[in-house]
C-alpha atoms as a PDB file:
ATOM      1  CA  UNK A   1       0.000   0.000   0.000  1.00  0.00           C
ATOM      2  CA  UNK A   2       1.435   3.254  -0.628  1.00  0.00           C
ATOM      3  CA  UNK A   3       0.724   6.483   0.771  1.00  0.00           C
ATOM      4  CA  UNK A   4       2.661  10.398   0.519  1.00  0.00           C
ATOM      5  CA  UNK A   5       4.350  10.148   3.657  1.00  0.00           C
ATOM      6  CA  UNK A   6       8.318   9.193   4.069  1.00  0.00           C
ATOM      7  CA  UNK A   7       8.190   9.539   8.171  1.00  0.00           C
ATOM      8  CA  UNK A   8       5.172   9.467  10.026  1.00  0.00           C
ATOM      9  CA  UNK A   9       4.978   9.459  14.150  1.00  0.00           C
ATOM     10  CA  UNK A  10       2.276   7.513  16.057  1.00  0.00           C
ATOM     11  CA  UNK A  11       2.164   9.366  19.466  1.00  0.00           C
ATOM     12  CA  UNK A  12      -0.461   9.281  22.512  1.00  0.00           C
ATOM     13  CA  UNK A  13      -0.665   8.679  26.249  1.00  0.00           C
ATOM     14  CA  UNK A  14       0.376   5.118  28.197  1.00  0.00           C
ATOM     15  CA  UNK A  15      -2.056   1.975  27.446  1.00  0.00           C
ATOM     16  CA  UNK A  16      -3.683   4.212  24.203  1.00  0.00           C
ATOM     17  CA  UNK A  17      -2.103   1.453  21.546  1.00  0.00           C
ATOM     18  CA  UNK A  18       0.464   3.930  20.041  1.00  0.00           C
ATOM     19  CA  UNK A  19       2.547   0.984  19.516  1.00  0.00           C
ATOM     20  CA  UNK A  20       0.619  -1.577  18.333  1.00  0.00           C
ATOM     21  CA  UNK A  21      -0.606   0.516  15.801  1.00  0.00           C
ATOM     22  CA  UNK A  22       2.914   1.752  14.631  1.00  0.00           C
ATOM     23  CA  UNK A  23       3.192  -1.730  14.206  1.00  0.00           C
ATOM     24  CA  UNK A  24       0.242  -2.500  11.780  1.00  0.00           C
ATOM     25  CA  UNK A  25       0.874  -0.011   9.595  1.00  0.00           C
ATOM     26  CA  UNK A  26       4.816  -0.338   8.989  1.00  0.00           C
ATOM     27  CA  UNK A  27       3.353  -3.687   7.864  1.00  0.00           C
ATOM     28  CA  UNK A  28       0.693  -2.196   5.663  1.00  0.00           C
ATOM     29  CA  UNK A  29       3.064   0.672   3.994  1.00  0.00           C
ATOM     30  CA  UNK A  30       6.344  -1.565   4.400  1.00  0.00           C
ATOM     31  CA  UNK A  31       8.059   0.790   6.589  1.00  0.00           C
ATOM     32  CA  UNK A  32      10.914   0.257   8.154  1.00  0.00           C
ATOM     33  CA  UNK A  33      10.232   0.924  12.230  1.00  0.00           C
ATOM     34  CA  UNK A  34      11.863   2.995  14.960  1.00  0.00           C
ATOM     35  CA  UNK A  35       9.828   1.907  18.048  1.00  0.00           C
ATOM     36  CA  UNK A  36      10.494   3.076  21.770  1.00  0.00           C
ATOM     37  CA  UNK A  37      12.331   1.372  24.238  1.00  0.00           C
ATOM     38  CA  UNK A  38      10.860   1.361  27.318  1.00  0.00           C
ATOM     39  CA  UNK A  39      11.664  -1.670  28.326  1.00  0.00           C
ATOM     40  CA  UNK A  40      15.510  -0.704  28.234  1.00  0.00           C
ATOM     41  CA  UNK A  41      15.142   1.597  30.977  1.00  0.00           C
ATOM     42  CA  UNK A  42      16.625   0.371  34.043  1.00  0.00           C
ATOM     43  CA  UNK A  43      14.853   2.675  35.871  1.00  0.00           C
ATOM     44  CA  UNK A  44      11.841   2.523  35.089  1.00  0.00           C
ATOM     45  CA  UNK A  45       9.948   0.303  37.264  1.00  0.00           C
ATOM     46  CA  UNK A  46      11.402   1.463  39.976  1.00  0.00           C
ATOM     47  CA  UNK A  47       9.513   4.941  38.713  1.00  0.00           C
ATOM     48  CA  UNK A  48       6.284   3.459  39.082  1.00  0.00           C
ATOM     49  CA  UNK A  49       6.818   2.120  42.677  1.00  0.00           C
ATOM     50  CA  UNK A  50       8.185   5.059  44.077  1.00  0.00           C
ATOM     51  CA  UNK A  51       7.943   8.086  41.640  1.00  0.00           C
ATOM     52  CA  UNK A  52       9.774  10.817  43.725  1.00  0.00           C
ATOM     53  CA  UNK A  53      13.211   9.299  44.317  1.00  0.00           C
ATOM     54  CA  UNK A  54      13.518   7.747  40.432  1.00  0.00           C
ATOM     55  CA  UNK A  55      11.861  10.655  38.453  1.00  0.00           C
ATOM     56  CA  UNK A  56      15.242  12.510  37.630  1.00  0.00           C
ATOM     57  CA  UNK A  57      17.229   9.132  36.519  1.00  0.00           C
ATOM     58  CA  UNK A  58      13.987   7.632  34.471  1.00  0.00           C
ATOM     59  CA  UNK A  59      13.603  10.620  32.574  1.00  0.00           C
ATOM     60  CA  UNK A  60      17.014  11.260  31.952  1.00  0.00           C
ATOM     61  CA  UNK A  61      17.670   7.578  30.713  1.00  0.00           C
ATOM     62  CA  UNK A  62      15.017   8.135  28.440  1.00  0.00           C
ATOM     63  CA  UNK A  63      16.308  11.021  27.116  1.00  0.00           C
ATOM     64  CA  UNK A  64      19.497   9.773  26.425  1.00  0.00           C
ATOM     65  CA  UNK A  65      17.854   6.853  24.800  1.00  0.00           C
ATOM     66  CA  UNK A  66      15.914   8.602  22.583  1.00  0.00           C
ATOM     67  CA  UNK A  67      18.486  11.334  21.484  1.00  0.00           C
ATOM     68  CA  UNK A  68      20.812   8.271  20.298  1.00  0.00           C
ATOM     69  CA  UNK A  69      17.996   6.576  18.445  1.00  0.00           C
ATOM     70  CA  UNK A  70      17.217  10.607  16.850  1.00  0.00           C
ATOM     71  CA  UNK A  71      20.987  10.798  16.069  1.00  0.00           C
ATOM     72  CA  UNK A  72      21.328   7.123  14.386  1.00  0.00           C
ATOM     73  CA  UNK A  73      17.606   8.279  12.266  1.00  0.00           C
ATOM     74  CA  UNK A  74      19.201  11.386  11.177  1.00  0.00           C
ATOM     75  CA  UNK A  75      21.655   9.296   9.410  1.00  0.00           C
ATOM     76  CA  UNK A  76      18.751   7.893   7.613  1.00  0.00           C
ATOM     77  CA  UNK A  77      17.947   8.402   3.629  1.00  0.00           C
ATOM     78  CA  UNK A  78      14.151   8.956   4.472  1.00  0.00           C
ATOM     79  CA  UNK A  79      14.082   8.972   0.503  1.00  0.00           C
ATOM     80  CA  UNK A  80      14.846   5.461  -0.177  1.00  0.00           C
ATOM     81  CA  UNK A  81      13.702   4.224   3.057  1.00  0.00           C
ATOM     82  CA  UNK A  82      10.165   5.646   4.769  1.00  0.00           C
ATOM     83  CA  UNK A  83      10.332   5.274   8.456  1.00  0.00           C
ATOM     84  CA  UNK A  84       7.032   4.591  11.183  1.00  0.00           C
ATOM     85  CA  UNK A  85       7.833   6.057  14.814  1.00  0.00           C
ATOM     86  CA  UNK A  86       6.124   5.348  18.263  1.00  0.00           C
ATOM     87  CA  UNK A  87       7.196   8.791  19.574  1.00  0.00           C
ATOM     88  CA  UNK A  88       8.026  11.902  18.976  1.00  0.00           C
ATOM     89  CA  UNK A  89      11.112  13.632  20.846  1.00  0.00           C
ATOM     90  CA  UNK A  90       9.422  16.503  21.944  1.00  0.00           C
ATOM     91  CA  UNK A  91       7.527  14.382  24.299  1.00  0.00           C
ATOM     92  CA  UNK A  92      10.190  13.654  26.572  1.00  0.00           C
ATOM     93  CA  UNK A  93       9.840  17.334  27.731  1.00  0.00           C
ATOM     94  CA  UNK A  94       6.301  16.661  28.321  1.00  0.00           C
ATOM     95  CA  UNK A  95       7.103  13.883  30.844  1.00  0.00           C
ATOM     96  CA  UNK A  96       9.886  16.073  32.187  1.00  0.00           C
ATOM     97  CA  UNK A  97       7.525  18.745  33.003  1.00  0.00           C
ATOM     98  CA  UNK A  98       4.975  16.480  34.939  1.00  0.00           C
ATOM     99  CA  UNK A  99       7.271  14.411  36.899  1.00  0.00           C
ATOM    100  CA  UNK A 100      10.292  16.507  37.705  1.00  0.00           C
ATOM    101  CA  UNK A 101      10.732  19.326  40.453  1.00  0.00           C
ATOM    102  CA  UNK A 102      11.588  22.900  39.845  1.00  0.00           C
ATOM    103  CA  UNK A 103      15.536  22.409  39.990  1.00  0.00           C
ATOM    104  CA  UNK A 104      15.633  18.628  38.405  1.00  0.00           C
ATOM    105  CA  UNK A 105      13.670  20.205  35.689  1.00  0.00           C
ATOM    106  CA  UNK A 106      15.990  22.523  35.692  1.00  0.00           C
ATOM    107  CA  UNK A 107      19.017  20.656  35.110  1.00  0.00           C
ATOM    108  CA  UNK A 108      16.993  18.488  32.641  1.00  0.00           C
ATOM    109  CA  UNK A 109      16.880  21.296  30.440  1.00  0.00           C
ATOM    110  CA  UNK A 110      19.958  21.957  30.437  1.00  0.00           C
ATOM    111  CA  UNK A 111      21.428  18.606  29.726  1.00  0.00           C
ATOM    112  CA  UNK A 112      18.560  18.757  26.977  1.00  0.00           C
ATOM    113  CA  UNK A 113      19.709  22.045  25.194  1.00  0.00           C
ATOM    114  CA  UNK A 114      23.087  20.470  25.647  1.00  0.00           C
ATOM    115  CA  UNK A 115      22.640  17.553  23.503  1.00  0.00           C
ATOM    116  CA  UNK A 116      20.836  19.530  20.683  1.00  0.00           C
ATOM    117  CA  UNK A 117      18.805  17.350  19.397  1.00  0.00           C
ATOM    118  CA  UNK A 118      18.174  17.529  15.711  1.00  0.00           C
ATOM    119  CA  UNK A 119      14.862  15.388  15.131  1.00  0.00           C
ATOM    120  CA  UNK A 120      13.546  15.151  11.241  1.00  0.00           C
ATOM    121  CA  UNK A 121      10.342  16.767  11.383  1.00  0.00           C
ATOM    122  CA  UNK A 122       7.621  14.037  10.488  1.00  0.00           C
ATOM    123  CA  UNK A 123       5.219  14.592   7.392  1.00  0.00           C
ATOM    124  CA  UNK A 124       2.242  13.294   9.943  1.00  0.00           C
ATOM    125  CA  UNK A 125       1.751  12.598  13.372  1.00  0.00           C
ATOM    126  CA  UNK A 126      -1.384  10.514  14.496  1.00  0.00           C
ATOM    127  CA  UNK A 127      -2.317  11.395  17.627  1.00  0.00           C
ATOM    128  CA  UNK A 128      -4.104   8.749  19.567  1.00  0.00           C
ATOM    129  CA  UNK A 129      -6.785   9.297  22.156  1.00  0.00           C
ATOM    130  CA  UNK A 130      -8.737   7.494  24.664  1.00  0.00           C
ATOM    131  CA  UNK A 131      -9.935   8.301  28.030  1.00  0.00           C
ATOM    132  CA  UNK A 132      -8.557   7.033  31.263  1.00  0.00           C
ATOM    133  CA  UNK A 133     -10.450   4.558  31.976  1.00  0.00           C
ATOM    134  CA  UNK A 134      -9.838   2.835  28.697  1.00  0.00           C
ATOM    135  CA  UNK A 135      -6.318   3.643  29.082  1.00  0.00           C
ATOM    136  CA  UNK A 136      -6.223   1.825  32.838  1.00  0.00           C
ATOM    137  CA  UNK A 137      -8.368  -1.242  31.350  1.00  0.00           C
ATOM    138  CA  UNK A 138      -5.936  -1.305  28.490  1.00  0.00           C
ATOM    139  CA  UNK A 139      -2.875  -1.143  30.277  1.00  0.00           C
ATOM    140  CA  UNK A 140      -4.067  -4.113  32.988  1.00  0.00           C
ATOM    141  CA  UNK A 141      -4.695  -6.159  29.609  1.00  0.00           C
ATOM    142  CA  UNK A 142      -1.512  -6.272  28.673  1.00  0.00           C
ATOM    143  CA  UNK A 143       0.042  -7.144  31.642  1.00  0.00           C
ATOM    144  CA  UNK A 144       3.314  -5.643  32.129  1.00  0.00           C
ATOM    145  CA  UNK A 145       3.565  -5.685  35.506  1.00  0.00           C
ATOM    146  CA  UNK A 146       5.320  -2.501  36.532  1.00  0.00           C
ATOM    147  CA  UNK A 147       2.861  -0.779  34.759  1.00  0.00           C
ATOM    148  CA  UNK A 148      -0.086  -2.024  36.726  1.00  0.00           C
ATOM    149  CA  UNK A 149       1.461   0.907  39.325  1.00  0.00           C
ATOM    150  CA  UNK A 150       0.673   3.518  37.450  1.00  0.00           C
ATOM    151  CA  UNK A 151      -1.739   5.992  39.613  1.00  0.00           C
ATOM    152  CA  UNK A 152      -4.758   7.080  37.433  1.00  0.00           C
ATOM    153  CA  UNK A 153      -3.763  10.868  38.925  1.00  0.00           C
ATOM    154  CA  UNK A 154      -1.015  10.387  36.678  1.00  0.00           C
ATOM    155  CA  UNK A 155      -2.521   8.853  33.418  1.00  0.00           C
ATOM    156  CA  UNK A 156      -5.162  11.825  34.059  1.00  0.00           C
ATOM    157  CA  UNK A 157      -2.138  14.488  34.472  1.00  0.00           C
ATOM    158  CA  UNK A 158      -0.286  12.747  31.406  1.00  0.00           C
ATOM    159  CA  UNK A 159      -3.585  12.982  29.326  1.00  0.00           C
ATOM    160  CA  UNK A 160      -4.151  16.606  29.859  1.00  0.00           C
ATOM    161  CA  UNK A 161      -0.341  17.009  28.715  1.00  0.00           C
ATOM    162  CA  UNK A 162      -0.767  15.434  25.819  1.00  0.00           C
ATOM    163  CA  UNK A 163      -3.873  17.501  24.944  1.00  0.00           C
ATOM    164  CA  UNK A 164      -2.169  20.864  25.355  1.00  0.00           C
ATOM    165  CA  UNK A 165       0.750  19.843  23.359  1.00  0.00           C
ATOM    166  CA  UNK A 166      -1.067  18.385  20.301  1.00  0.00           C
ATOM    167  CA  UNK A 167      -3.577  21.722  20.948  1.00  0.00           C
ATOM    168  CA  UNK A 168      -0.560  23.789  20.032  1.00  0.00           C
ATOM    169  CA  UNK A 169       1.223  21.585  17.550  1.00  0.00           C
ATOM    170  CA  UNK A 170       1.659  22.964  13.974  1.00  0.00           C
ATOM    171  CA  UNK A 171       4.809  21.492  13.190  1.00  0.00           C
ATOM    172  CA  UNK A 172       3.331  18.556  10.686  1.00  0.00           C
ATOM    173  CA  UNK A 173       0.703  17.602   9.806  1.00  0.00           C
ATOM    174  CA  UNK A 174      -1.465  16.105  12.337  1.00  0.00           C
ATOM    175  CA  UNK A 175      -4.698  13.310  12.396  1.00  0.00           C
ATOM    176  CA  UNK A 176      -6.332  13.418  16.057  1.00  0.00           C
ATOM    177  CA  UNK A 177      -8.185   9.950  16.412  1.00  0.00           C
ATOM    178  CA  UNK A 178     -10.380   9.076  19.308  1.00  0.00           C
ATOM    179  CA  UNK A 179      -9.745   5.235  20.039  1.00  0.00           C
ATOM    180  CA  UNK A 180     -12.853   5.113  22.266  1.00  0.00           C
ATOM    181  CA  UNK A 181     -14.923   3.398  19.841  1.00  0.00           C
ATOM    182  CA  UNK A 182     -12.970   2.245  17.249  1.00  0.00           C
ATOM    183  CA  UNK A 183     -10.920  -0.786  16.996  1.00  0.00           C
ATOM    184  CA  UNK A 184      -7.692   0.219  14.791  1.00  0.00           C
ATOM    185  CA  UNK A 185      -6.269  -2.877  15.188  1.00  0.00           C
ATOM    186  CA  UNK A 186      -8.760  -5.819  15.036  1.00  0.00           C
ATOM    187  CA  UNK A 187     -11.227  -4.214  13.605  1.00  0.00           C
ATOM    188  CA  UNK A 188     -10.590  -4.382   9.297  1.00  0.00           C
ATOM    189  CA  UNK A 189     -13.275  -1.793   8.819  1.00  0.00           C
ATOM    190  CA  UNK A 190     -11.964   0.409  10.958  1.00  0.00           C
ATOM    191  CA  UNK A 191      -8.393   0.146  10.454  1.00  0.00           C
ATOM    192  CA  UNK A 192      -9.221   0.413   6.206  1.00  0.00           C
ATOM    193  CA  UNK A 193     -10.918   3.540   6.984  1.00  0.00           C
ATOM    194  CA  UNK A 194      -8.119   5.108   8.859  1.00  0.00           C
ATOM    195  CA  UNK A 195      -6.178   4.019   6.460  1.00  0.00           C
ATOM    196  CA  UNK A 196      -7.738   6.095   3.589  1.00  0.00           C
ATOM    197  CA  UNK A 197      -7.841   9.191   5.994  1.00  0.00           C
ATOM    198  CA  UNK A 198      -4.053   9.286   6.374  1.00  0.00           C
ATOM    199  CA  UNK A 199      -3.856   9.005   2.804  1.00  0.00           C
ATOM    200  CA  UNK A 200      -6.035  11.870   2.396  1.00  0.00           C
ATOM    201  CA  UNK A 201      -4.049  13.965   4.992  1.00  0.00           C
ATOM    202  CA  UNK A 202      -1.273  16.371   3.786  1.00  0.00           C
ATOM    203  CA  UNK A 203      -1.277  19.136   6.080  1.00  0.00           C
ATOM    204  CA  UNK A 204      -3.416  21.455   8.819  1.00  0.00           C
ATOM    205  CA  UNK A 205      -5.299  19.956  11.838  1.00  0.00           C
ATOM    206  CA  UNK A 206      -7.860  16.448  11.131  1.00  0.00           C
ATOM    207  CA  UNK A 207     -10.023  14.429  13.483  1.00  0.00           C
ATOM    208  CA  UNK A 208     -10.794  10.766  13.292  1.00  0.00           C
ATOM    209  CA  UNK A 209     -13.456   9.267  15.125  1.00  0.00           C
ATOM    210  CA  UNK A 210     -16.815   6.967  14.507  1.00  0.00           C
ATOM    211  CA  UNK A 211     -18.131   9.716  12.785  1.00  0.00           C
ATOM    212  CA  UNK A 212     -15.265   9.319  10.223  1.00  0.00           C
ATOM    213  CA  UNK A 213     -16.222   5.573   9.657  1.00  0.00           C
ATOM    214  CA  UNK A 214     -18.203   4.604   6.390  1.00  0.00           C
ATOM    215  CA  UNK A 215     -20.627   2.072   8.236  1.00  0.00           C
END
């Protein structure tokens, strides 16, 4: 299947299916991935037991993380070879923001500017959406079992984050789609008709919801 895009970014809260997703459609467009990895963060479930005393080293192993995996894509030919992400850079600030205090946020900026981090701007990023309790029933589905820590304060707080930043986002081009009631990834119908929106969208602000469906 082909489609306009050469780099498109799959982004959303914890437990929305960001992933999964990213997935499905390197298959369906034969894109090569560059997925998170979370699971390469020694610090992380530590994080979710006790978020005060591991907020500074989670965050900062994930930014160090990501801003190799940014510097290896820049290396990238995104003209021969069209690349699917699970996140978008930027986001690390966002995480920054809600789980560090005034002067750890402060020297995470700092090491941040430091690195400067030259991320390819993606032709479209799909923002995924779903309210908390979804996300919560999602994330207890797929059993990771740090995760099952996670506060719903936080998924709330992380939520609202999101919101503002996407709100504000005019970088790409950018497909909103609620995952409430749609089913992007078992569902044919409803993957098929995302499918044709993102090859309808080339730039400006669109929304993706039932309403969007054909059915």
């Amino acid at each position: 299947m082909q489609n306009q895009h050469r780099y498109i970014v799959v982004e959303g809260p914890i437990g929305v299916g960001k992933t999964s997703l990213t997935k499905k459609l390197a298959d369906s467009f034969g894109f090569e991935l560059l997925l998170e990895q979370a699971a390469k963060n020694p610090f992380l479930a530590q994080f979710y037991r006790n978020p005060r005393r591991y907020a500074l080293s989670t965050q900062l192993s994930f930014l160090m993380q990501r801003a190799q995996q940014v510097q290896n894509f820049r290396q990238i030919d995104l003209f021969h070879n069209a690349h699917i992400a699970d996140f978008i850079i930027d986001k690390d600030r966002l995480f920054a923001e809600l789980t560090l205090n005034k002067e750890e946020l402060k020297l995470y900026h700092q090491i941040f500017d430091h690195l400067t981090i030259d991320a390819p701007r993606p032709d479209l990023v799909i923002y995924l959406q779903a309210p908390v309790d979804i996300l919560r029933d999602r994330i207890g589905k797929r059993g990771i079992d740090y995760e099952q820590q996670i506060r719903d304060e936080y998924l709330i707080e992380l939520s609202e984050s999101y919101t503002r930043y996407f709100y504000n986002y005019n970088e790409s081009a950018i497909l909103t789609v609620n995952t409430q009631s749609v089913d992007l990834v078992n569902n044919p119908q409803d993957y098929a008709a995302l499918l044709t929106e993102i090859g309808q969208t080339c730039s400006g602000r669109h929304y993706f919801n039932q309403s969007s469906l054909p059915y």
